[in-house]
Structures are given as C-alpha cells and as structure tokens.
Protein backbone atom coordinates (compact mmCIF):
# COMPACT_ATOMS: atom_id res chain seq x y z
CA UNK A 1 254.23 18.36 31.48
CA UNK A 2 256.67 15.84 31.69
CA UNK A 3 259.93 16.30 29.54
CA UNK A 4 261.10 12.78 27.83
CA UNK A 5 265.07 12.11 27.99
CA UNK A 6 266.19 10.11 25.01
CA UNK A 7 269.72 8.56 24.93
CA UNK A 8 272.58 10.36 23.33
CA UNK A 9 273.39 8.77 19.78
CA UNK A 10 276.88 6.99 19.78
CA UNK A 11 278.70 8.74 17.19
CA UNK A 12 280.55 5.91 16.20
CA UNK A 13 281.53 2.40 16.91
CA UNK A 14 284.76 0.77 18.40
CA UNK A 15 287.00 -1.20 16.07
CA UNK A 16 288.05 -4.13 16.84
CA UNK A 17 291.31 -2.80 17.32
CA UNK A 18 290.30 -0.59 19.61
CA UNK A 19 288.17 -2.78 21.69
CA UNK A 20 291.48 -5.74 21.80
CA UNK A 21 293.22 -2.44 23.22
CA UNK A 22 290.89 -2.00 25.62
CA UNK A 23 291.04 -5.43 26.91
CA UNK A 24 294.96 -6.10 26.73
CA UNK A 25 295.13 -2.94 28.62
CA UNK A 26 292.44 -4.32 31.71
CA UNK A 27 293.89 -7.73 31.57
CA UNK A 28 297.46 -6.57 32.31
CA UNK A 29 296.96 -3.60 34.74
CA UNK A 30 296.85 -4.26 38.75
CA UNK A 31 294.09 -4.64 40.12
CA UNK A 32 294.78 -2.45 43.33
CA UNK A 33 296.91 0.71 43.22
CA UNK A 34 300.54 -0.30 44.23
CA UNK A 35 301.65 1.94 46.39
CA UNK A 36 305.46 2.72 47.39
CA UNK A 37 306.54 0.92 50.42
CA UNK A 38 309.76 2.65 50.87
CA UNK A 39 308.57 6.24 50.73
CA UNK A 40 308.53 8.24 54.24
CA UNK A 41 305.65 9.29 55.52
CA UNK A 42 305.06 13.19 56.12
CA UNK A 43 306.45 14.86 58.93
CA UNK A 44 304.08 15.90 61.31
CA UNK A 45 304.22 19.42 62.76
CA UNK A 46 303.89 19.42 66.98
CA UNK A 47 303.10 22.45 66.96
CA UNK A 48 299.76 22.30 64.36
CA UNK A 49 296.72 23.72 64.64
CA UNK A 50 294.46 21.29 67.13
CA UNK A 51 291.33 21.39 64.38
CA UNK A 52 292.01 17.10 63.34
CA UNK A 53 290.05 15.28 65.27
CA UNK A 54 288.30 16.11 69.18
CA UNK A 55 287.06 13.40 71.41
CA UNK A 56 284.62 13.85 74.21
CA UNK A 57 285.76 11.95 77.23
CA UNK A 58 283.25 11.61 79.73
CA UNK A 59 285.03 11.34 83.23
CA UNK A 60 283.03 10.11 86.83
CA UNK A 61 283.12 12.53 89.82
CA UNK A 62 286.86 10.95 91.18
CA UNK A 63 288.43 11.32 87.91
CA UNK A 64 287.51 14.59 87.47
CA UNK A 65 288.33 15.67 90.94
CA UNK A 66 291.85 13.58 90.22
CA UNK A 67 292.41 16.11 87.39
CA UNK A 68 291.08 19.26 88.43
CA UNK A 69 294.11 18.51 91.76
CA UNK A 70 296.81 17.66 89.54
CA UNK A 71 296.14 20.54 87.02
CA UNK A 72 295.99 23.31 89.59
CA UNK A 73 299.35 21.35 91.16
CA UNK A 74 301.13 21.48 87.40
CA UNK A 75 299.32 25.09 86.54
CA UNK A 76 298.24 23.93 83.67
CA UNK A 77 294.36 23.73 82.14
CA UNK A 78 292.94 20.52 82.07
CA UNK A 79 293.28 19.77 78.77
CA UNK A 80 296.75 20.77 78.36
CA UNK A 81 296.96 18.65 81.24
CA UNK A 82 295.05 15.96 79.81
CA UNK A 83 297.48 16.40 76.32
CA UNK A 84 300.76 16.73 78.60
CA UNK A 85 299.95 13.47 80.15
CA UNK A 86 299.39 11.85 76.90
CA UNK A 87 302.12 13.05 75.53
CA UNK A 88 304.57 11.82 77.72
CA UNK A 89 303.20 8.69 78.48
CA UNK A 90 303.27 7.87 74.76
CA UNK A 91 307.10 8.84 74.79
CA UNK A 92 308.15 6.71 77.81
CA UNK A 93 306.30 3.74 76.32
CA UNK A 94 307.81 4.14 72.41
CA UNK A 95 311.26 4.60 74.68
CA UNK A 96 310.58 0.86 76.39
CA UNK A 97 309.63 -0.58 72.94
C-alpha cells in the first residue's frame, strides 16, 4: 500500500517586516562571492605525497626506447625520469620568463 505524503503546515506567516528584510538584504548583497585578491596562495610542499592527480601517457616504440636509454644513462626509473625532466624544464623556462 502506498503511503500519502502531505505537506508540512507553515507554522506561521512572514510579516511584512520580515519579508522587506528579506528583500533589502538580496537586493544589496553580491551576487558572486568576492574573494581576496591580495591573499597568497598556499605553499606547496615538493616533497608531498604523489596521490593528486596521475596521467597515462601513451608513448610510440622510439619514445619509449628514447627513455628507457636516458634513464638507465641518469640511473634513475622512468618516471622519476619522466618527473626530473619535467621538473627542470619547467624551471629553466619560469627562469627565461
């Protein structure tokens, strides 16, 4: 058997006080959240847990014989490799800029 909702009674009505509050209120806030401009953003650790974000990169059969040489030449895995590479790269270019 179906069980029939019915609408909670309102209790009581707004004044008219209440309901100019109401408006005065939503016609003078912001629409948008302001946010602070001159507040720092956080400081982000180097050392942090890799668990953000992973991104498959597929690689053809050159590529991935490219990196498999310069990893064993560096003695480092591939994907520290892979992150070394990135990392300094980024570096060198924000030094240029």
């Amino acid at each position: 058997m179906v069980k029939r909702r019915e609408p909670k009674a309102l209790t009581q009505e707004p004044t008219a006080e209440q309901i100019e509050a109401f408006v005065a209120g939503a016609e003078d806030g912001p629409l948008i959240p302001q946010h602070k401009t001159d507040a720092q953003p956080p400081a982000l650790n180097q050392n942090a847990i890799r668990d953000y974000k992973a991104i498959r990169v597929p690689f053809n059969e050159y590529e991935h014989q490219q990196l498999e040489i310069a990893s064993q030449l560096s003695g480092r895995t591939k994907l520290n490799f892979i992150r070394y590479a990135m990392l300094k790269l980024a570096k060198e270019m924000q030094e240029e800029g």
